[in-house]
N, C-alpha and C. Protein backbone atom coordinates (compact mmCIF):
# COMPACT_ATOMS: atom_id res chain seq x y z
N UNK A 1 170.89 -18.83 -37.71
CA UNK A 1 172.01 -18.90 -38.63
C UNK A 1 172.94 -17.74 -38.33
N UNK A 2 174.26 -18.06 -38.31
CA UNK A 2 174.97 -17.10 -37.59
C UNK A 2 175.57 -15.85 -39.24
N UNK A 3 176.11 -14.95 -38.60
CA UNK A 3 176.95 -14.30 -39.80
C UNK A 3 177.89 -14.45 -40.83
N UNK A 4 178.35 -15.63 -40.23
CA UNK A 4 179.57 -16.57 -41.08
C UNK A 4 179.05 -16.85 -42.19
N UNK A 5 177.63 -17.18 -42.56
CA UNK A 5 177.06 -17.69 -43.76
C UNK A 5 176.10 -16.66 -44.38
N UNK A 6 175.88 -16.69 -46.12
CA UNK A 6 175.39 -15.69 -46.56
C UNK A 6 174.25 -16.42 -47.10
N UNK A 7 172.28 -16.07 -47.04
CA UNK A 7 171.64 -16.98 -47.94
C UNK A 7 171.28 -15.74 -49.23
N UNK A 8 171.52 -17.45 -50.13
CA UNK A 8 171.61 -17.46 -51.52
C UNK A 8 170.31 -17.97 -51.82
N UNK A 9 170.11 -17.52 -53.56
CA UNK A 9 168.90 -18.52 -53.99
C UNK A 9 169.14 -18.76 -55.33
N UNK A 10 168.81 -20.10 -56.00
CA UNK A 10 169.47 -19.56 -57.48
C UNK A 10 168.65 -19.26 -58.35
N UNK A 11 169.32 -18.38 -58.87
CA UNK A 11 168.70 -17.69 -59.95
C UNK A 11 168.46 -17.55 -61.10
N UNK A 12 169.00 -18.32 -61.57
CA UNK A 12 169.19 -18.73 -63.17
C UNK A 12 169.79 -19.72 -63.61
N UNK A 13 169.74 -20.84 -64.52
CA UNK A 13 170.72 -21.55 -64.94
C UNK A 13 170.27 -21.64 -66.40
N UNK A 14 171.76 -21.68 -66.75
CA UNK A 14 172.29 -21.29 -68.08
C UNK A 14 173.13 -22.42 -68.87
N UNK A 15 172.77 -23.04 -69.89
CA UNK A 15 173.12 -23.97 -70.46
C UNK A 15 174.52 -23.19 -71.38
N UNK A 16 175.66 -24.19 -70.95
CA UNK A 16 176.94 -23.82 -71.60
C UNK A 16 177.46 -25.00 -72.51
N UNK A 17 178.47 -24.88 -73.39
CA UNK A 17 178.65 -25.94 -74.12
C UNK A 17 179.46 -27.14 -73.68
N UNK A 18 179.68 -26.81 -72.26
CA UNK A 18 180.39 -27.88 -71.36
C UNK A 18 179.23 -28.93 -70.52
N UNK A 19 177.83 -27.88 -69.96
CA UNK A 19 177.07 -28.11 -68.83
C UNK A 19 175.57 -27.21 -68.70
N UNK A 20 176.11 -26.88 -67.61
CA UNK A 20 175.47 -25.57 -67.51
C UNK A 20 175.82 -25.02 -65.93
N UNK A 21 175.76 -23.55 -66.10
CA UNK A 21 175.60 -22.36 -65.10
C UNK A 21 174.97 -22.30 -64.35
N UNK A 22 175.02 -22.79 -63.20
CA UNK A 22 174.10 -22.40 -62.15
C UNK A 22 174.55 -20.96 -61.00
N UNK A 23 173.62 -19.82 -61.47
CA UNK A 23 174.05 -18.18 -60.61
C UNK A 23 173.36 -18.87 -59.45
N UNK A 24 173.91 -18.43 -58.54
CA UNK A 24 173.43 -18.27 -56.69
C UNK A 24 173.67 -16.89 -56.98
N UNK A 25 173.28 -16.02 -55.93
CA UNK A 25 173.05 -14.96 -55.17
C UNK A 25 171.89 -14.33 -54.55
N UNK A 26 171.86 -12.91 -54.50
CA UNK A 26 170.65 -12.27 -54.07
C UNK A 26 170.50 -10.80 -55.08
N UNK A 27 169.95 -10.25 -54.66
CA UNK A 27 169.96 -8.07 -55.05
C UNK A 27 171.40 -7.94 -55.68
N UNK A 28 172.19 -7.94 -54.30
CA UNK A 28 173.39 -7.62 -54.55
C UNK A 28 174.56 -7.90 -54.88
N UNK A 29 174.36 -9.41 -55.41
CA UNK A 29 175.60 -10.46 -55.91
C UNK A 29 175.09 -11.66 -56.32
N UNK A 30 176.20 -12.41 -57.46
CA UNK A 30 175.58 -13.38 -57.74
C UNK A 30 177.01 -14.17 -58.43
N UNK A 31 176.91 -15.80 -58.48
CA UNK A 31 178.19 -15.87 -58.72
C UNK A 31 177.93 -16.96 -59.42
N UNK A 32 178.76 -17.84 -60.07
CA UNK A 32 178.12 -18.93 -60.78
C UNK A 32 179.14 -20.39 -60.51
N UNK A 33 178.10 -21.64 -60.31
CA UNK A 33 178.52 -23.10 -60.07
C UNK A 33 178.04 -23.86 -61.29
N UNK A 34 179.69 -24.05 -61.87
CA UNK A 34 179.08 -25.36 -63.29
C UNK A 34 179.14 -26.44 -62.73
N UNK A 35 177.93 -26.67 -63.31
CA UNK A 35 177.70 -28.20 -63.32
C UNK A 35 177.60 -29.40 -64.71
N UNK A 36 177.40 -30.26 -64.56
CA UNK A 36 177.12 -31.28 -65.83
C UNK A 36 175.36 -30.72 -66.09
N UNK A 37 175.53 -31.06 -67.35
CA UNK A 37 173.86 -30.90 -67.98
C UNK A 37 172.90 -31.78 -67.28
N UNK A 38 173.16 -32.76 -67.10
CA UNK A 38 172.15 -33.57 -66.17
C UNK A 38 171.63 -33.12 -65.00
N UNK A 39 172.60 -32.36 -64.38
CA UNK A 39 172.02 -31.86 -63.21
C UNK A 39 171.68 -30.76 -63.14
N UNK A 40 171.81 -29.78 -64.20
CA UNK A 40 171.71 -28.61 -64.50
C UNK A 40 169.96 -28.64 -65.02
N UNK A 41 169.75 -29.65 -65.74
CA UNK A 41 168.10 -30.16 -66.24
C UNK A 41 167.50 -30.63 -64.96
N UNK A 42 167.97 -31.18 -64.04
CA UNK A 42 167.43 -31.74 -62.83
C UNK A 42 167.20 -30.56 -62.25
N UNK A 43 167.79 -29.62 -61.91
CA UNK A 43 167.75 -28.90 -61.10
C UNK A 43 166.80 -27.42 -61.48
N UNK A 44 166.85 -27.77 -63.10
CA UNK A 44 165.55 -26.60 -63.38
C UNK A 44 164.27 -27.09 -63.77
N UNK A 45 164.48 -28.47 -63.43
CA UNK A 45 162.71 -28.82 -63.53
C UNK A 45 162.46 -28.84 -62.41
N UNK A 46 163.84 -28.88 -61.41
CA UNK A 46 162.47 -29.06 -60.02
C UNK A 46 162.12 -27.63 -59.40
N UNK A 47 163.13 -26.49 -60.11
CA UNK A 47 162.21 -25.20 -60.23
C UNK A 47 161.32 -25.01 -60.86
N UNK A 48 161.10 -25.63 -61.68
CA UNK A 48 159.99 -25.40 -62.57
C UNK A 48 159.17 -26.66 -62.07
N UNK A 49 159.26 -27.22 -61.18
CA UNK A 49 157.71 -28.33 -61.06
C UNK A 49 157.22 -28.79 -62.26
N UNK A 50 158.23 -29.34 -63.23
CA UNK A 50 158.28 -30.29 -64.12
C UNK A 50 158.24 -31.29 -64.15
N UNK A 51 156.86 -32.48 -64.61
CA UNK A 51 156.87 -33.95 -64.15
C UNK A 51 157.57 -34.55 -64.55
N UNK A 52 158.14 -35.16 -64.10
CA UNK A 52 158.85 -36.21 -64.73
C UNK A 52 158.64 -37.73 -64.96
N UNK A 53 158.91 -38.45 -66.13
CA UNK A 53 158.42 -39.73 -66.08
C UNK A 53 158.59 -40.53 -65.24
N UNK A 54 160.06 -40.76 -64.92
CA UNK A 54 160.51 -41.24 -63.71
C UNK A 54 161.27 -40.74 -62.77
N UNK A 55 161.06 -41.33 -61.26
CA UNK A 55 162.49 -40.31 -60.46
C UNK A 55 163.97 -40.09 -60.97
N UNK A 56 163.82 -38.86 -60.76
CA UNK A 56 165.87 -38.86 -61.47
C UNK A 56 166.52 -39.17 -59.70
N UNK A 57 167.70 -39.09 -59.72
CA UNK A 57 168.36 -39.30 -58.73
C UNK A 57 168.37 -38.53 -57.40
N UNK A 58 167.89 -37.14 -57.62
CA UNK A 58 168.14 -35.77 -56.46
C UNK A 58 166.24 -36.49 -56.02
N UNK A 59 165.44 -36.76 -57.39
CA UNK A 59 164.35 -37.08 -56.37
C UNK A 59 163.91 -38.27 -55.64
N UNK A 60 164.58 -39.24 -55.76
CA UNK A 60 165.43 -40.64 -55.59
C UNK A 60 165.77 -40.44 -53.96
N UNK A 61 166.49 -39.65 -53.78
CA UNK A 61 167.66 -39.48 -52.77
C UNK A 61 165.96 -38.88 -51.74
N UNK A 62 165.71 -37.86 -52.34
CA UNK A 62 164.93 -36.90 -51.59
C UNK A 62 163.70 -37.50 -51.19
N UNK A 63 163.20 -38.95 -51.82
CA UNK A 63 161.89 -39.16 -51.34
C UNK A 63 162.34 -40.46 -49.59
N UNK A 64 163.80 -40.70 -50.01
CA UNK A 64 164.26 -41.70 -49.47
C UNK A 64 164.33 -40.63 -47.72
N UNK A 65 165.16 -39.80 -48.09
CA UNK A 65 165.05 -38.68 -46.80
C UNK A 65 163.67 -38.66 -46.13
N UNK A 66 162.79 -38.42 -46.67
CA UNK A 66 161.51 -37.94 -46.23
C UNK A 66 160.78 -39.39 -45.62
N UNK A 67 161.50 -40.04 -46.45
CA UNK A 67 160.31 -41.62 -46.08
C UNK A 67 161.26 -42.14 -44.66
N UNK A 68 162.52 -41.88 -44.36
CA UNK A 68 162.88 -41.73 -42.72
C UNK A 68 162.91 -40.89 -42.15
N UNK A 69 161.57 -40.19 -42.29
CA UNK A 69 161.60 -39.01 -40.84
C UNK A 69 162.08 -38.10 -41.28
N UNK A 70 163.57 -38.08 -42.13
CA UNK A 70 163.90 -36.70 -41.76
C UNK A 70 163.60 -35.34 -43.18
N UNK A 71 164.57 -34.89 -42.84
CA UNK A 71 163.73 -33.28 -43.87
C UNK A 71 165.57 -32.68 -43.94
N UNK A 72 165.50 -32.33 -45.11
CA UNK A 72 166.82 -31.64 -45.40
C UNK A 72 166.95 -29.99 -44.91
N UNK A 73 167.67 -29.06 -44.47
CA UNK A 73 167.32 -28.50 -43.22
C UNK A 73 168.01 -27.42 -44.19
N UNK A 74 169.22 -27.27 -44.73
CA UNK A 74 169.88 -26.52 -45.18
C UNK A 74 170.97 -27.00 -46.28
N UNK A 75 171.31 -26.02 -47.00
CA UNK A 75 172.97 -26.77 -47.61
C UNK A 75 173.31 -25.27 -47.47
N UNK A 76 174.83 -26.03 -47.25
CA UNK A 76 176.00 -24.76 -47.33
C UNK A 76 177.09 -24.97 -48.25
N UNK A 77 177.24 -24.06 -48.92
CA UNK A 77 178.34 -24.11 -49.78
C UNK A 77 179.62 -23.34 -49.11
N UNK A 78 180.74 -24.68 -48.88
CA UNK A 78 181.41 -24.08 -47.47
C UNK A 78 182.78 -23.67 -47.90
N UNK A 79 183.08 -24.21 -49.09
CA UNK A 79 184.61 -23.72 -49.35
C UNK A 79 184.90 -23.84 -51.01
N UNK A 80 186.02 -23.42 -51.52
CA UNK A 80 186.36 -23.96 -52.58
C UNK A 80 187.55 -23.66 -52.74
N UNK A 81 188.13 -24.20 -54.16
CA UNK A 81 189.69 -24.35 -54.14
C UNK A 81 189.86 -24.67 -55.62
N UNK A 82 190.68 -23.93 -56.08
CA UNK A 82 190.49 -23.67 -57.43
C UNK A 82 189.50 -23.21 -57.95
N UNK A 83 188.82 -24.34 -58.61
CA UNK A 83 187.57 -23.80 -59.30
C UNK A 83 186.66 -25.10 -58.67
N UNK A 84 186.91 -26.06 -58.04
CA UNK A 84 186.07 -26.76 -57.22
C UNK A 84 185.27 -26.37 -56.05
N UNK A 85 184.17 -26.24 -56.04
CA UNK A 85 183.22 -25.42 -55.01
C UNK A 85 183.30 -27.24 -53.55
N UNK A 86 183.02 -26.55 -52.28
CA UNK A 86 182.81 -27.71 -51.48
C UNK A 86 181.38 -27.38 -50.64
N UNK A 87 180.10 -28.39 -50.47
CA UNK A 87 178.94 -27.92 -49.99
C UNK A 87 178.65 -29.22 -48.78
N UNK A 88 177.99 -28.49 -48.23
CA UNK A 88 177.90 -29.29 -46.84
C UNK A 88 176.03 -29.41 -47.06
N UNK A 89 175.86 -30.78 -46.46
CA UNK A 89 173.77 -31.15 -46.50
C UNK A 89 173.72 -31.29 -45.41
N UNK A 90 172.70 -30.67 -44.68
CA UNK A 90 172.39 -30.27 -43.39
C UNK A 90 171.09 -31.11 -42.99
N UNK A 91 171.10 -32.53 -42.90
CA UNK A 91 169.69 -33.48 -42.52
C UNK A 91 169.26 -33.38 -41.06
N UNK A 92 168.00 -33.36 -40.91
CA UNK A 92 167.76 -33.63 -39.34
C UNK A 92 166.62 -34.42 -39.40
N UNK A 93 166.69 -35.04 -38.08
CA UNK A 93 165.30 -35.64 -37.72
C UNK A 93 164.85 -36.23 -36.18
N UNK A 94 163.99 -36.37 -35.74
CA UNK A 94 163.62 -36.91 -34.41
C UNK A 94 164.28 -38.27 -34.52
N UNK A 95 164.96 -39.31 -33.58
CA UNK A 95 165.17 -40.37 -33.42
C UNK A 95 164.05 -40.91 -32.00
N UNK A 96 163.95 -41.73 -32.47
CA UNK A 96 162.92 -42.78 -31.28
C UNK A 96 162.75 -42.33 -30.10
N UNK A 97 163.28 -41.75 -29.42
CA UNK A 97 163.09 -40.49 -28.33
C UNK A 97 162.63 -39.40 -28.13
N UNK A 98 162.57 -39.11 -29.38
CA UNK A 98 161.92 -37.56 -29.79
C UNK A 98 163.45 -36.70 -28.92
N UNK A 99 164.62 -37.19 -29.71
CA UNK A 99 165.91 -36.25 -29.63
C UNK A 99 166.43 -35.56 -30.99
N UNK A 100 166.07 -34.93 -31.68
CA UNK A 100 167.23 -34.39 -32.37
C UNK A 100 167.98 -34.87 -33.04
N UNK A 101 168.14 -35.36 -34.04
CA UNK A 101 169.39 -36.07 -34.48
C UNK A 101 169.67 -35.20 -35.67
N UNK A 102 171.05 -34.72 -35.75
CA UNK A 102 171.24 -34.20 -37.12
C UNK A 102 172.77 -34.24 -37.87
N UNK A 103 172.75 -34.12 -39.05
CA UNK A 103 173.72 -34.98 -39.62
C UNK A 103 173.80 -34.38 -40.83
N UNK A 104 175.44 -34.00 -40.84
CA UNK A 104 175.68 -32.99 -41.82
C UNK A 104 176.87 -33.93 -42.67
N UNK A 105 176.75 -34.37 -44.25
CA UNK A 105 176.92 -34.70 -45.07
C UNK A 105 177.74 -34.16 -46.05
N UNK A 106 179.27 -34.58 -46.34
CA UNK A 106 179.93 -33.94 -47.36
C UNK A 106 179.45 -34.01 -48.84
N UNK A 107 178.82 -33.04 -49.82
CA UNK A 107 178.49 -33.45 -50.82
C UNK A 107 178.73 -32.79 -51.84
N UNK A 108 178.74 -33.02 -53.15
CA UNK A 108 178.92 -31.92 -54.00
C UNK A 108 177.58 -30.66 -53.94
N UNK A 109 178.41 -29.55 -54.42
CA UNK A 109 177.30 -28.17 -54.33
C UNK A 109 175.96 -28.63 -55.96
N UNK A 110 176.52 -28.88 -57.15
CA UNK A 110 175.39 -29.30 -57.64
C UNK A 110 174.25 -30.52 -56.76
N UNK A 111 174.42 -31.38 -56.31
CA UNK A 111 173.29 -32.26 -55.94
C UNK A 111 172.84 -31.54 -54.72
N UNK A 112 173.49 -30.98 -53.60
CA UNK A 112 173.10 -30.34 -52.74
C UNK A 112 172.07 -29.34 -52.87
N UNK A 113 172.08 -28.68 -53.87
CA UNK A 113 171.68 -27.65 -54.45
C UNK A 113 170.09 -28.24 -55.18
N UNK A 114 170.55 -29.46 -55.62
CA UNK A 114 169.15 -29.85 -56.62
C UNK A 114 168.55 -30.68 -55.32
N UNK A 115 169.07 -31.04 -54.22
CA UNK A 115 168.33 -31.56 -52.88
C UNK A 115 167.91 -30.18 -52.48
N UNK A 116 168.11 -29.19 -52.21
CA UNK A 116 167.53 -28.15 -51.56
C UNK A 116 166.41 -27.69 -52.31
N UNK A 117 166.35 -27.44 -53.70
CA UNK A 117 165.37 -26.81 -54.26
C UNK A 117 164.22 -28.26 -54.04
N UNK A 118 164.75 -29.34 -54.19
CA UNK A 118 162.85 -30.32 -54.26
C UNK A 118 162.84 -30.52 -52.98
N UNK A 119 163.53 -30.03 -51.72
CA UNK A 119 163.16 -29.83 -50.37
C UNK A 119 162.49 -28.58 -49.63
N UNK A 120 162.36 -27.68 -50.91
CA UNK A 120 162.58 -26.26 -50.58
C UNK A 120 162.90 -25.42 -49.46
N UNK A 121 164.55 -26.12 -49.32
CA UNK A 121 165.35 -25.78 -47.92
C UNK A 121 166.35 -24.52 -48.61
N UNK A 122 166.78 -23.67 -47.35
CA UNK A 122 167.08 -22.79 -47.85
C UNK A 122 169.18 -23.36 -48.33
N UNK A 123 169.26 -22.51 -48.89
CA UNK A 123 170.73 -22.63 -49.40
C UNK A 123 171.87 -21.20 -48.86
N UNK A 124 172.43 -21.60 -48.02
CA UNK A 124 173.91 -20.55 -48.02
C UNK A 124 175.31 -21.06 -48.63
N UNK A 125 175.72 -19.57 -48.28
CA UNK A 125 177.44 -19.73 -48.80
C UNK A 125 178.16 -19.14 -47.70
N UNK A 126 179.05 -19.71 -47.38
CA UNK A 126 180.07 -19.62 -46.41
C UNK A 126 180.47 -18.25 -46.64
N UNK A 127 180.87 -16.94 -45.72
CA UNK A 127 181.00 -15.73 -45.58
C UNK A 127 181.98 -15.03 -46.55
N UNK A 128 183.38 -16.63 -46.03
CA UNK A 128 184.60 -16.24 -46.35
C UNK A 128 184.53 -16.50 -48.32
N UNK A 129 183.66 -17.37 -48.33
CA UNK A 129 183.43 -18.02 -50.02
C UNK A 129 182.81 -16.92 -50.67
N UNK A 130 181.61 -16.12 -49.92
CA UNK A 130 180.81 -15.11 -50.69
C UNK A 130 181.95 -14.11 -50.98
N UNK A 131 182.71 -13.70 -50.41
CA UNK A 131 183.83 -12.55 -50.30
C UNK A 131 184.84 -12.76 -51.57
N UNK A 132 185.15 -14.31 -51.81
CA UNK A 132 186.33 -14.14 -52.69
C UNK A 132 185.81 -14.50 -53.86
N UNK A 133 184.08 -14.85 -54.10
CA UNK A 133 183.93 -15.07 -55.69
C UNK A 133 183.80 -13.83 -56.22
N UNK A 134 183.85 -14.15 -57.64
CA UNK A 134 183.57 -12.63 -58.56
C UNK A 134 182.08 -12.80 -58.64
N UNK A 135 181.51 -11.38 -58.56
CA UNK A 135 179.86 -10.76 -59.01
C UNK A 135 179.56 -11.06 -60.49
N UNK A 136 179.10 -12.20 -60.54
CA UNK A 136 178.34 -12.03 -62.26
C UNK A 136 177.22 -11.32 -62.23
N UNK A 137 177.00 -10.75 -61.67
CA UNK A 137 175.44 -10.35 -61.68
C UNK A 137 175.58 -9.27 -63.43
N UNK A 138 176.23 -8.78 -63.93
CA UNK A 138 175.98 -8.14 -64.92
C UNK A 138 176.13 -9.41 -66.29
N UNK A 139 176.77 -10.50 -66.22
CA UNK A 139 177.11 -11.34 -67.10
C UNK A 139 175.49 -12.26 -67.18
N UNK A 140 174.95 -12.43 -66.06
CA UNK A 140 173.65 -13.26 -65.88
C UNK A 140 172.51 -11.85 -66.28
N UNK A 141 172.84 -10.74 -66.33
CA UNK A 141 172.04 -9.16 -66.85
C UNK A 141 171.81 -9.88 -68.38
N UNK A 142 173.04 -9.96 -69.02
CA UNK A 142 173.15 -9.65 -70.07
C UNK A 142 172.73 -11.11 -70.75
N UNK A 143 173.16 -12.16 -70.20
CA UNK A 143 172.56 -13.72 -71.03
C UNK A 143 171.28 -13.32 -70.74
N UNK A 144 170.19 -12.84 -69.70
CA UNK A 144 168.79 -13.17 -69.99
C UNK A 144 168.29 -12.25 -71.15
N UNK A 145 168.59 -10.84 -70.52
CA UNK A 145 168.47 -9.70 -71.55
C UNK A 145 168.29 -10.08 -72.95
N UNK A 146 169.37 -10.92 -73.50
CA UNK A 146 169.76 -11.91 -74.81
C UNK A 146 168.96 -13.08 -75.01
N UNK A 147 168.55 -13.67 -73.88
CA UNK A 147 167.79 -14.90 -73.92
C UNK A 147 169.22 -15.86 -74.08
N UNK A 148 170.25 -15.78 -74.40
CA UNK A 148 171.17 -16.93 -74.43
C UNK A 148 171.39 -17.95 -73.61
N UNK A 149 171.45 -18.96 -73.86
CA UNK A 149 171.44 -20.22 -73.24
C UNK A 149 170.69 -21.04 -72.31
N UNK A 150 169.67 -20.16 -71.88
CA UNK A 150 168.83 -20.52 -70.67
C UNK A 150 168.06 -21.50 -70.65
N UNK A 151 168.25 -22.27 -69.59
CA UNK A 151 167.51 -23.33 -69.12
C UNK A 151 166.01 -22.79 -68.92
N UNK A 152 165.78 -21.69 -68.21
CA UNK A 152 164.55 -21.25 -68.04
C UNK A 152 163.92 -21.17 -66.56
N UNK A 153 165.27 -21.41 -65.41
CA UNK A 153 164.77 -20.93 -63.86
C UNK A 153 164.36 -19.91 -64.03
C-alpha cells in the first residue's frame, strides 16, 4: 500500500438524531462518516459479532462475495465533496487460470465500511482526504467519557 493512503479503523459509532456517527481514525486522528441508522446498527453488530435473525444486506452482499471465490481485499475512502464522502471496494479473486482478477467497485463509504468490518479487510483514506477532514478525536473523547449516544463499537 503506497503513501497516498492512510489506514483507518473505526472506532466508535454514535447514534445521532438524524443516523448515526461513524469515527474512522487511529492514535492520532479521527474524523466522522454519517450514516442512516440502519447501517450504523449493521455495522456495530458486525463489530460486535451480534447474531442476527436474518441476513441484513452488507451480510447478503458478503456471503455472495465469498461463495464466488473472491474475498474483499480493502476499501478506500477516496474523495469527498461537500459533505459527501466517496469510497472505493477493492474485490479480488483467482479466475479459472489461477490469474488474478481484481475489481474495484464505486460504492458508498457506509456499506463499504460495513463490507470491510464482516470481511475483516482493512479500511483506508485517501492521503489528500485524511489532510482536509477536521480531528474529532476530542468530540468522540468527550461522547464516550459521557456515554452519549453510543451504539457500543
Amino acid at each position: 500500500m503506497s503513501d497516498s493512503v492512510v489506514p483507518v479503523e473505526v472506532r466508535n459509532i454514535l447514534a445521532t438524531s438524524a443516523g448515526a456517527a461513524v469515527f474512522l481514525g487511529g492514535d492520532d486522528k479521527v474524523f466522522v462518516i454519517y450514516v442512516d441508522h440502519a447501517v450504523g446498527a449493521a455495522i456495530n453488530m458486525l463489530l460486535q459479532g451480534t447474531p442476527k435473525p436474518r441476513p441484513q444486506t452488507h451480510d447478503l452482499f458478503g456471503e455472495v462475495i465469498e461463495a464466488l471465490g473472491a474475498e474483499v481485499k480493502r476499501v478506500v475512502i477516496s474523495d469527498f465533496s461537500d459533505t459527501v464522502y466517496f469510497a472505493r471496494l477493492i474485490i479480488e479473486m483467482q479466475n479459472e487460470v489461477s490469474q488474478l482478477k481484481r475489481i474495484e467497485i464505486d460504492a458508498r463509504p457506509s456499506d463499504s465500511i460495513a463490507l470491510a468490518v464482516y470481511a475483516n479487510a482493512p479500511i483506508y483514506v485517501a492521503a489528500h482526504v485524511w489532510e482536509a477532514v477536521e480531528d474529532m478525536s476530542m468530540v468522540l473523547k468527550k461522547m464516550e467519557e459521557s456515554g452519549e449516544g453510543s451504539m457500543g463499537a
